[in-house]
N, C-alpha and C. Protein backbone atom coordinates (compact mmCIF):
# COMPACT_ATOMS: atom_id res chain seq x y z
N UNK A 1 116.13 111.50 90.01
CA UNK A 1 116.62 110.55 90.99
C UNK A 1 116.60 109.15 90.39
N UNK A 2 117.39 109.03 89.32
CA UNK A 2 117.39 107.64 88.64
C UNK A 2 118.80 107.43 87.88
N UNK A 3 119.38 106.45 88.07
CA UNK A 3 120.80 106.09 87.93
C UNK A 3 120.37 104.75 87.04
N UNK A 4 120.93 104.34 85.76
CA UNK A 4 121.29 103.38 85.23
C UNK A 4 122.43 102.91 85.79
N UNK A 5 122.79 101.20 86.69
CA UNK A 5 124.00 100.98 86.40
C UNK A 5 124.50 99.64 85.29
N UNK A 6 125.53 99.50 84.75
CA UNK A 6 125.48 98.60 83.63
C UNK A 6 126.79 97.46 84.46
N UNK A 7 126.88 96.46 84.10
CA UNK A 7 127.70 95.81 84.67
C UNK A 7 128.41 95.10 83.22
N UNK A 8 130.06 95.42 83.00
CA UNK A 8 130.56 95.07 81.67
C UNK A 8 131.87 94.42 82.48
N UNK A 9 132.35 93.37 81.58
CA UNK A 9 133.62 92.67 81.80
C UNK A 9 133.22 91.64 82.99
N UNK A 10 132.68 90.89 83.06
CA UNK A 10 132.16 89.63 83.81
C UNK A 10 132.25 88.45 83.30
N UNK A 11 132.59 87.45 83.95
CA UNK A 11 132.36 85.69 83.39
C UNK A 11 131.25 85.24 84.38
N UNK A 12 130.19 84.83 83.37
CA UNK A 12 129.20 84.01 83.85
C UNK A 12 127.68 84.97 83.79
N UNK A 13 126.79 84.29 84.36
CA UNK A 13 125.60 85.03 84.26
C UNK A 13 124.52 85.41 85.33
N UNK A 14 124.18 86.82 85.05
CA UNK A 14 123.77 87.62 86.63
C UNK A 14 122.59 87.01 87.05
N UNK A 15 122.87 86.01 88.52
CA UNK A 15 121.49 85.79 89.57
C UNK A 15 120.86 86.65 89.67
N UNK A 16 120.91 87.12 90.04
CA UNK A 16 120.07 88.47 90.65
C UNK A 16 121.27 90.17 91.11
N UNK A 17 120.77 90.96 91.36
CA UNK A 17 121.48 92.50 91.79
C UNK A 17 120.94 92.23 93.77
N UNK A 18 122.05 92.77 93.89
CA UNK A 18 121.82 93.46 95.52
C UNK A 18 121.93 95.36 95.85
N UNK A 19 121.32 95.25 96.46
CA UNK A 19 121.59 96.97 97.55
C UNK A 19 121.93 97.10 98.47
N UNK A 20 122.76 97.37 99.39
CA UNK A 20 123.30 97.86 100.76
C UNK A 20 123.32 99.36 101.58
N UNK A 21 122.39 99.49 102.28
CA UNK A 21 123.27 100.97 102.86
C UNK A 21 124.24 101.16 103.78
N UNK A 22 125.14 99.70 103.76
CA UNK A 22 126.15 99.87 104.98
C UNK A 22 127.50 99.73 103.92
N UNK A 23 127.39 99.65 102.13
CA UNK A 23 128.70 99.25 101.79
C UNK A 23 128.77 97.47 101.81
N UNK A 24 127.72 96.87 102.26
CA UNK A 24 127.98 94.94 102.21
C UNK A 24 127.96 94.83 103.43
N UNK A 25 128.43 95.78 104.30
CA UNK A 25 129.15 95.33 105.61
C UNK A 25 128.15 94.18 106.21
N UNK A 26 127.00 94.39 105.98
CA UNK A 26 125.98 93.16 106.54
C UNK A 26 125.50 92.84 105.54
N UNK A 27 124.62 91.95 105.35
CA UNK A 27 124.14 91.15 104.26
C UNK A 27 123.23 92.05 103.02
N UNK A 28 123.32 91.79 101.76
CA UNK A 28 122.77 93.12 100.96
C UNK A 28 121.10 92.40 100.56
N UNK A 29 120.21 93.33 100.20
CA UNK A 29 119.28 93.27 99.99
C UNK A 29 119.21 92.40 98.33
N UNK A 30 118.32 91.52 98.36
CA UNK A 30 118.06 90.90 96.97
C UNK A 30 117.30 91.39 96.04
N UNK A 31 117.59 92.19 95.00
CA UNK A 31 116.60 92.77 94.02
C UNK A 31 116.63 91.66 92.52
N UNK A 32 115.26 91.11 92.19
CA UNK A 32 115.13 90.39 91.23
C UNK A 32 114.92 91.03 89.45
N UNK A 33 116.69 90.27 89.57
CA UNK A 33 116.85 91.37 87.91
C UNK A 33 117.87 90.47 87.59
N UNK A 34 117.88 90.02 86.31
CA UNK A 34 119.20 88.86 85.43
C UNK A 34 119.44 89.39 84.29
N UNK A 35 119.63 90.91 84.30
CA UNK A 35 120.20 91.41 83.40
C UNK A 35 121.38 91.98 83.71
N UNK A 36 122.08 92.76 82.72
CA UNK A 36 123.39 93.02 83.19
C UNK A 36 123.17 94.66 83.15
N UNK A 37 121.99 95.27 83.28
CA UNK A 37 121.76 96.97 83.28
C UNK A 37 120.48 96.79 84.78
N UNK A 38 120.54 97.73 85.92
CA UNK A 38 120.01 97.76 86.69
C UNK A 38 119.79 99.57 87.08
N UNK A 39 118.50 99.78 86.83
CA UNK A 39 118.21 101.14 87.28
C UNK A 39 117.70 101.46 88.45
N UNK A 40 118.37 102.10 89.04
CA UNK A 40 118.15 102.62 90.69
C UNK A 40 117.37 103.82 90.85
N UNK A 41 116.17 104.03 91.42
CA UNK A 41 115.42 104.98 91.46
C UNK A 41 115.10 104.97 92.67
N UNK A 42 114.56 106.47 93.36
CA UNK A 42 113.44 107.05 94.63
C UNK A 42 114.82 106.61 95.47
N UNK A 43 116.06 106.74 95.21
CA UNK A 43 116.65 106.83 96.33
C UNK A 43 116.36 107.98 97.65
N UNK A 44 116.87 107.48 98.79
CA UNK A 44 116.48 108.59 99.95
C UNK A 44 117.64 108.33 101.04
N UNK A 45 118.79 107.50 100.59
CA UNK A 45 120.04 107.44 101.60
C UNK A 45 121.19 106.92 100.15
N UNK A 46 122.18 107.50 100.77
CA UNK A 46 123.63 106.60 100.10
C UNK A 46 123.47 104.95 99.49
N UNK A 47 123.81 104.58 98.98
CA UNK A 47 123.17 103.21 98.77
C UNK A 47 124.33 102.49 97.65
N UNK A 48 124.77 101.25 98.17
CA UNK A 48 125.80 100.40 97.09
C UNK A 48 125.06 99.40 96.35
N UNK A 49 125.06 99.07 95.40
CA UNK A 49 124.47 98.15 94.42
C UNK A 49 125.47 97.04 93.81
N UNK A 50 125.70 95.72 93.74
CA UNK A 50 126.41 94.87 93.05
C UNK A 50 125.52 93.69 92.61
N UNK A 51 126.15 93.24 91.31
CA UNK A 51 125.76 91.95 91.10
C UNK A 51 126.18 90.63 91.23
N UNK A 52 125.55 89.69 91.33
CA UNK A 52 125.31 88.05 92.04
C UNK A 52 125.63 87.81 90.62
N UNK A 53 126.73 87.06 90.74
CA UNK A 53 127.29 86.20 88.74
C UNK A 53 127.36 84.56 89.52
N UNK A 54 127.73 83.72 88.38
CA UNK A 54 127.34 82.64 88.59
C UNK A 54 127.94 81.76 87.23
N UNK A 55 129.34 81.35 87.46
CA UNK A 55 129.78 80.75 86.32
C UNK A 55 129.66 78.60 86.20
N UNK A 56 128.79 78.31 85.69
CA UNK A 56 128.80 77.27 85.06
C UNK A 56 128.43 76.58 86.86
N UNK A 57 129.04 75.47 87.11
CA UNK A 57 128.89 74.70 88.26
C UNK A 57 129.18 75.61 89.74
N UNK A 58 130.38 76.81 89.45
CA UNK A 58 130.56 77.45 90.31
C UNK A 58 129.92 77.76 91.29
N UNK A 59 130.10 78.41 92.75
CA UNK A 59 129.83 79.13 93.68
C UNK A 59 129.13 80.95 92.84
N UNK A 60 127.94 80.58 93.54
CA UNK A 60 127.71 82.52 93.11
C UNK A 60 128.69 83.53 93.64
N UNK A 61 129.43 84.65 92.90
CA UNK A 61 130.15 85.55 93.26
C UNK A 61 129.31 87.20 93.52
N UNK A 62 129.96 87.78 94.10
CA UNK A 62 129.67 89.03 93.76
C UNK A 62 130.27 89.97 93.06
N UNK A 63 129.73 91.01 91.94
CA UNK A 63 130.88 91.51 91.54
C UNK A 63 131.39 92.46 92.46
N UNK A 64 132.68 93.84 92.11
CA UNK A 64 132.84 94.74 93.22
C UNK A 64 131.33 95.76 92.83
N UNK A 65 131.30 96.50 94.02
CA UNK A 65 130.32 96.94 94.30
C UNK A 65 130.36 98.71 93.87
N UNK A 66 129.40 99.00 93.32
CA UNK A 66 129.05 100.81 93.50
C UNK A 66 128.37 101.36 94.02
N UNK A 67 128.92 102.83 94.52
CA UNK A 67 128.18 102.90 95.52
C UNK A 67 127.35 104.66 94.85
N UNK A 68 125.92 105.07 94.96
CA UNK A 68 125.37 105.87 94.95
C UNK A 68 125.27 107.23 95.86
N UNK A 69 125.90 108.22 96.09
CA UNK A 69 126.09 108.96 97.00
C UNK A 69 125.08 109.98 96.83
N UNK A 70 123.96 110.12 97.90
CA UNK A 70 123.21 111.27 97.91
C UNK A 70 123.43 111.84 98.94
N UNK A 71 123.99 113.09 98.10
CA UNK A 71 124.00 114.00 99.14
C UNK A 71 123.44 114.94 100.04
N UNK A 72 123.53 115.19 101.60
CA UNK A 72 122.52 115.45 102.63
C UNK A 72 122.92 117.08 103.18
N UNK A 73 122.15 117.88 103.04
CA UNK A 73 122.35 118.98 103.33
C UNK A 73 121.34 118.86 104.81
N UNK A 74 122.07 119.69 105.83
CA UNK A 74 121.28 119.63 106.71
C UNK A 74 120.92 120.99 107.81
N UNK A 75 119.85 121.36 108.11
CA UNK A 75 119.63 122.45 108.37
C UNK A 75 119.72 122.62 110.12
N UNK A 76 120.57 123.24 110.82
CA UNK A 76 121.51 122.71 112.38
C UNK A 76 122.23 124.15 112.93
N UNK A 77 122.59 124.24 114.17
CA UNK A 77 123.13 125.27 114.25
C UNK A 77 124.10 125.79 114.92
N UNK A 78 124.69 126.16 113.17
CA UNK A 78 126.23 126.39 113.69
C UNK A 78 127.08 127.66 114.34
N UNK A 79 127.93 127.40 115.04
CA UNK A 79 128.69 128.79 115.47
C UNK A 79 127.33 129.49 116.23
N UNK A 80 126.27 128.76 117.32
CA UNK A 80 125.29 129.32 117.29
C UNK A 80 123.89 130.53 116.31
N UNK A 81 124.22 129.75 114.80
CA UNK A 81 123.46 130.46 114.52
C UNK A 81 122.49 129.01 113.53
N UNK A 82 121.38 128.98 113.20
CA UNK A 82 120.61 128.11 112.40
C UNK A 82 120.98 128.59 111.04
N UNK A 83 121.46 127.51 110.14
CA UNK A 83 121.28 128.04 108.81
C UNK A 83 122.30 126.11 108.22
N UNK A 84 121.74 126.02 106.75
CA UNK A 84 122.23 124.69 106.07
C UNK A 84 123.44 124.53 105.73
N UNK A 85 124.08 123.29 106.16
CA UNK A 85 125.23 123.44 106.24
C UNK A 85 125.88 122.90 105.12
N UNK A 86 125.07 123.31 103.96
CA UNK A 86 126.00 122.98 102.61
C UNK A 86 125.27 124.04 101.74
N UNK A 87 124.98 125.54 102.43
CA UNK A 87 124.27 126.23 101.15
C UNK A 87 122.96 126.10 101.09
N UNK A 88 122.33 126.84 100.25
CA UNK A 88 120.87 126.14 99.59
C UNK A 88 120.52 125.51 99.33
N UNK A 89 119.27 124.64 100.02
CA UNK A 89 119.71 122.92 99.64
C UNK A 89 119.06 122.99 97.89
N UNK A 90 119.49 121.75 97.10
CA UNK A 90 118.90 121.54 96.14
C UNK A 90 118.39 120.41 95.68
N UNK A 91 117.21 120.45 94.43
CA UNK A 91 116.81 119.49 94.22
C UNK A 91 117.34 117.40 94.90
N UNK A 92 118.91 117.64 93.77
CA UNK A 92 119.26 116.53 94.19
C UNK A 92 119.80 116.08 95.79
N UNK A 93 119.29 116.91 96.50
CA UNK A 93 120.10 116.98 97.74
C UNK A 93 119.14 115.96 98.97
N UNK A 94 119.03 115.37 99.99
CA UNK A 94 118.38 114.60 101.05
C UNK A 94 118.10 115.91 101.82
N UNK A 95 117.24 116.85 102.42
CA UNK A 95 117.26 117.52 103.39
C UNK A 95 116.82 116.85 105.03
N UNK A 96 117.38 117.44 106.15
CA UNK A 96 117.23 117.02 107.17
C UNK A 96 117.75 118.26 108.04
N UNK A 97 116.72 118.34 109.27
CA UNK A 97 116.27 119.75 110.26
C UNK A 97 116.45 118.73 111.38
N UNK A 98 117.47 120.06 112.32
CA UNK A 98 118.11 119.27 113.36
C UNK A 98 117.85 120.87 114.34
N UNK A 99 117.31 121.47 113.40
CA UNK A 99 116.88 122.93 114.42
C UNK A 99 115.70 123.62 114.14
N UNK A 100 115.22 124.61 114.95
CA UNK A 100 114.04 124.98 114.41
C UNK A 100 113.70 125.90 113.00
N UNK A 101 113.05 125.93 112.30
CA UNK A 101 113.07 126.46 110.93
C UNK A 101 111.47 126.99 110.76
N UNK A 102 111.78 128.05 110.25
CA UNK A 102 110.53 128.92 109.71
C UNK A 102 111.01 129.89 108.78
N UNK A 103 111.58 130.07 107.75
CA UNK A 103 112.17 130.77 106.70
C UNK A 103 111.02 130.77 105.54
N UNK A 104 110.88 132.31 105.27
CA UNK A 104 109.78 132.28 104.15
C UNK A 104 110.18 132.01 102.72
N UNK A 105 110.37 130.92 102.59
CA UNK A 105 111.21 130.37 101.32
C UNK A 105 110.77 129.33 100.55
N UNK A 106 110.31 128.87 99.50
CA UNK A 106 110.13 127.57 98.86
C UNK A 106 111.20 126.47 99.15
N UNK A 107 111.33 125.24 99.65
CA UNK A 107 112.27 124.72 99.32
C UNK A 107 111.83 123.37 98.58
N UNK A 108 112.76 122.60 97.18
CA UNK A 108 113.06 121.34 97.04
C UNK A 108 114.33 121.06 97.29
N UNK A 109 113.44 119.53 97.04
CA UNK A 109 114.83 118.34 97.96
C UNK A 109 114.22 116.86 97.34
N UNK A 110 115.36 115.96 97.07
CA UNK A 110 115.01 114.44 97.36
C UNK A 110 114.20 114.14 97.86
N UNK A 111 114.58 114.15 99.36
CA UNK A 111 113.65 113.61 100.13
C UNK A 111 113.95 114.72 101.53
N UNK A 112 112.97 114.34 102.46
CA UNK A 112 113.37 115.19 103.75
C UNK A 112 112.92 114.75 105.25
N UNK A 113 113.96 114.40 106.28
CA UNK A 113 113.39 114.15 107.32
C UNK A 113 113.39 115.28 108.20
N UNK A 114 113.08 115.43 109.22
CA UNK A 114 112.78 116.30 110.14
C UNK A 114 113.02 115.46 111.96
N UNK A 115 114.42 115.57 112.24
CA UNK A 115 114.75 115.07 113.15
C UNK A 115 114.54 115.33 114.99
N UNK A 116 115.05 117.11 114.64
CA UNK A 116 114.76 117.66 115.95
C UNK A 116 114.14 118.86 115.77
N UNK A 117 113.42 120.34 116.49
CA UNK A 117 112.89 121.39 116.30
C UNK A 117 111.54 121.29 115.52
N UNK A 118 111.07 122.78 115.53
CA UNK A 118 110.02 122.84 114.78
C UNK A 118 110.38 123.09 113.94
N UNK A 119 109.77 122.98 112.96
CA UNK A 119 109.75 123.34 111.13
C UNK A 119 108.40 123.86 110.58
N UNK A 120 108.45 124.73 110.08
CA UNK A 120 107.21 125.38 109.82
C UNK A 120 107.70 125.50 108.36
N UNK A 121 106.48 125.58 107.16
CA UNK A 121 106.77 125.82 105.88
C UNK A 121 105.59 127.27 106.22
N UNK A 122 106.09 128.23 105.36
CA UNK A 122 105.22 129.30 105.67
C UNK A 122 103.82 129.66 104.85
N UNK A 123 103.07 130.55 105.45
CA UNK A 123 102.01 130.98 104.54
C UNK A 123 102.53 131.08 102.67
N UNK A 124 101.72 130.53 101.70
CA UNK A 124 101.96 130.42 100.56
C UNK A 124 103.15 129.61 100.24
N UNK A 125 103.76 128.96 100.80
CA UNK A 125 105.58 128.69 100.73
C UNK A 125 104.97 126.92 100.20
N UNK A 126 106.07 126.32 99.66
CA UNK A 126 106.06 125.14 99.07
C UNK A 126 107.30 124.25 99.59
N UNK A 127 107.06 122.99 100.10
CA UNK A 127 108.13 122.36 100.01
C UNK A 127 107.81 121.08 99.12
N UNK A 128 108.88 120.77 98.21
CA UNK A 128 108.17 120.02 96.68
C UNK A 128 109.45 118.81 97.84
N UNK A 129 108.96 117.56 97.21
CA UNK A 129 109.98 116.38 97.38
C UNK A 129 109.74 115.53 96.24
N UNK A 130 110.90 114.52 95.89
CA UNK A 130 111.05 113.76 94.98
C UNK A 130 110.44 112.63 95.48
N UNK A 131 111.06 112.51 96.63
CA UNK A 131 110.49 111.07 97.03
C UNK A 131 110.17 111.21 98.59
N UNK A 132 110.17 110.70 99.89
CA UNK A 132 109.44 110.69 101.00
C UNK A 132 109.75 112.04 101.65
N UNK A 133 109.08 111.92 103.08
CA UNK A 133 109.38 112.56 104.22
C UNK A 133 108.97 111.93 105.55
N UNK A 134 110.13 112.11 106.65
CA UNK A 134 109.61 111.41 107.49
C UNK A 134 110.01 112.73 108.25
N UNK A 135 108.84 112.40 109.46
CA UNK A 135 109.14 112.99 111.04
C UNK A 135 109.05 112.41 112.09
N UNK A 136 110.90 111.92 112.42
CA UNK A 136 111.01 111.41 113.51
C UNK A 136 111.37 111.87 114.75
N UNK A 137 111.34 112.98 115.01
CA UNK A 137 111.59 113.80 116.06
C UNK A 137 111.12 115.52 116.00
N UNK A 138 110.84 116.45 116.71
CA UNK A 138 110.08 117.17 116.62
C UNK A 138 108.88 117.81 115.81
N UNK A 139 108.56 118.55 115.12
CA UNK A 139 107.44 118.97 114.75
C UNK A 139 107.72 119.44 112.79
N UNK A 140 106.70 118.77 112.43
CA UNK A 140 106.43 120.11 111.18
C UNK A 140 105.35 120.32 110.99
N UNK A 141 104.83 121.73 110.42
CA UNK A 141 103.88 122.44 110.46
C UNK A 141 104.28 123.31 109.21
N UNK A 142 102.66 123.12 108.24
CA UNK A 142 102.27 123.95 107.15
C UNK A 142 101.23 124.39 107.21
N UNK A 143 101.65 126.40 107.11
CA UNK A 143 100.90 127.28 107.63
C UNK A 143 99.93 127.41 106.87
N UNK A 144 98.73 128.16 106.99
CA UNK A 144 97.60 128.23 105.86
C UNK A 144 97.99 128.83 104.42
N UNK A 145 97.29 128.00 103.70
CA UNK A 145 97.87 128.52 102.23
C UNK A 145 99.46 127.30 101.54
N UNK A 146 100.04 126.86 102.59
CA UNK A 146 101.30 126.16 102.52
C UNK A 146 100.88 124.85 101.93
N UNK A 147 102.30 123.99 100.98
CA UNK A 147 102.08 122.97 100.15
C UNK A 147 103.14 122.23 100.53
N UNK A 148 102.39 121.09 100.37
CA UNK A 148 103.47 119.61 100.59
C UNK A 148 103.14 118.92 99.02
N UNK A 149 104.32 119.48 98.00
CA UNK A 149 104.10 118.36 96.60
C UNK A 149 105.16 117.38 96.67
N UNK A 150 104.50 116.45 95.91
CA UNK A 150 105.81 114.98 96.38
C UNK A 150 105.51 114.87 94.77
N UNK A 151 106.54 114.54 93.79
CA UNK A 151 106.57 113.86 92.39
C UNK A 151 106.57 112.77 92.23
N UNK A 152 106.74 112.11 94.09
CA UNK A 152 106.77 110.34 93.33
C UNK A 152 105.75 109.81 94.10
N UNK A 153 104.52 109.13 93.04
CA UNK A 153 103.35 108.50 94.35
C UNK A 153 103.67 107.82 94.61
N UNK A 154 104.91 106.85 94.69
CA UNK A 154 105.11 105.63 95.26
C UNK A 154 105.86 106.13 97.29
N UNK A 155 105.77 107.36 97.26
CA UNK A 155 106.69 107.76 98.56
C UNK A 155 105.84 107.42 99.48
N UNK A 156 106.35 106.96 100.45
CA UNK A 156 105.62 106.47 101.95
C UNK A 156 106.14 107.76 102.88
N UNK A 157 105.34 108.48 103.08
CA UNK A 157 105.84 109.51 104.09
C UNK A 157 105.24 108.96 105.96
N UNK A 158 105.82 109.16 106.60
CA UNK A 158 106.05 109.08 107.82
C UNK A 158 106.02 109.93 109.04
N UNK A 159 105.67 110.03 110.68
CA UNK A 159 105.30 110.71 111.55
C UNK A 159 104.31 111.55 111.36
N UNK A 160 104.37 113.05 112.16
CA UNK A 160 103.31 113.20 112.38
C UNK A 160 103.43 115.12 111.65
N UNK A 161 102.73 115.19 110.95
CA UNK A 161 102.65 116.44 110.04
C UNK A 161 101.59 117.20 110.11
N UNK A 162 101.58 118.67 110.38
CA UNK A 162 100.02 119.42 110.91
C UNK A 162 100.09 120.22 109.68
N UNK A 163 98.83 120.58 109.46
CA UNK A 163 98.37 121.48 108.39
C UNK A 163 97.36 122.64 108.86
N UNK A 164 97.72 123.94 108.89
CA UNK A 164 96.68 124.87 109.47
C UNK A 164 96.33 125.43 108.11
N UNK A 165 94.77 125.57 108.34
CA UNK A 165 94.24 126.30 107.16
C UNK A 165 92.87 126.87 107.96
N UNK A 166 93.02 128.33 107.51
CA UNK A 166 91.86 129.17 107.62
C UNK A 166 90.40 129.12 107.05
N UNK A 167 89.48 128.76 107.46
CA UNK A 167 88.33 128.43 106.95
C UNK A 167 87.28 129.54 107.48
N UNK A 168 86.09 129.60 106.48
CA UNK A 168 84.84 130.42 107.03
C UNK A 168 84.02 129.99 107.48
């Protein structure tokens, strides 16, 4: 989950980089960098990046903008039945549960929210993430024996997450 972007063919010299997750449409976030290579990491939504140039006495410009597309597989249910609506999700993918889920399966993902339903990860089962998890609407639950690995310690995970484990 890490993108170099390089910025070539410009007049003048880079203020600073911005981020947006609306595309600019509202004002972009200021990231402090005056180089002309900017690496984007722990993404967890779509996200546009441009740079702030600045020629001589001029007005600061922006250059045009790129945009990072992560893609969101989401687990919902269609034609009345529960199942992801892009396949198996994978590594590079955002996961998000909009129904209830208990499948005895390992899954990774980016990142993963948990919107509506229960979600259960099962006895022995793993769900690995790159970067966060939030739960903003119904439940998740990891059954005894079950794993929550995250690869990035910088992830801020969010709501409210139960863990059952069998003890003597």
């Amino acid at each position: 989950n890490s993108t170099v972007l390089k910025l070539t063919g410009h007049t003048g010299t880079v203020v600073r980089w911005e981020s947006s997750l609306d595309n600019f449409a509202t004002a972009g976030n200021a990231i402090e960098n005056t180089s002309t290579t900017l690496t984007a990491t722990n993404l967890n939504a779509t996200t546009s990046y441009r740079a702030v140039l600045q020629s001589g006495a001029c007005a600061e410009v922006p250059s045009a903008s790129a945009t990072i597309t992560l893609e969101t597989n989401t687990w919902k249910v269609i034609l009345g039945v529960a199942q992801w609506q892009k396949g198996t999700p994978k590594d590079d993918q955002r996961i998000v549960f909009e129904a209830n889920y208990n499948q005895n399966v390992n899954l990774q993902a980016c990142s993963c929210e948990v919107k509506y339903g229960n979600v259960t990860i099962k006895d022995g089962k793993t769900l690995t993430l790159t970067n966060e998890l939030k739960v903003t609407g119904g439940s998740l639950t990891f059954e005894n024996n079950a794993s929550l690995v995250q690869e990035n310690d910088a992830a801020i995970n969010s709501g409210n997450i139960k863990y059952k484990r069998h003890t003597a």
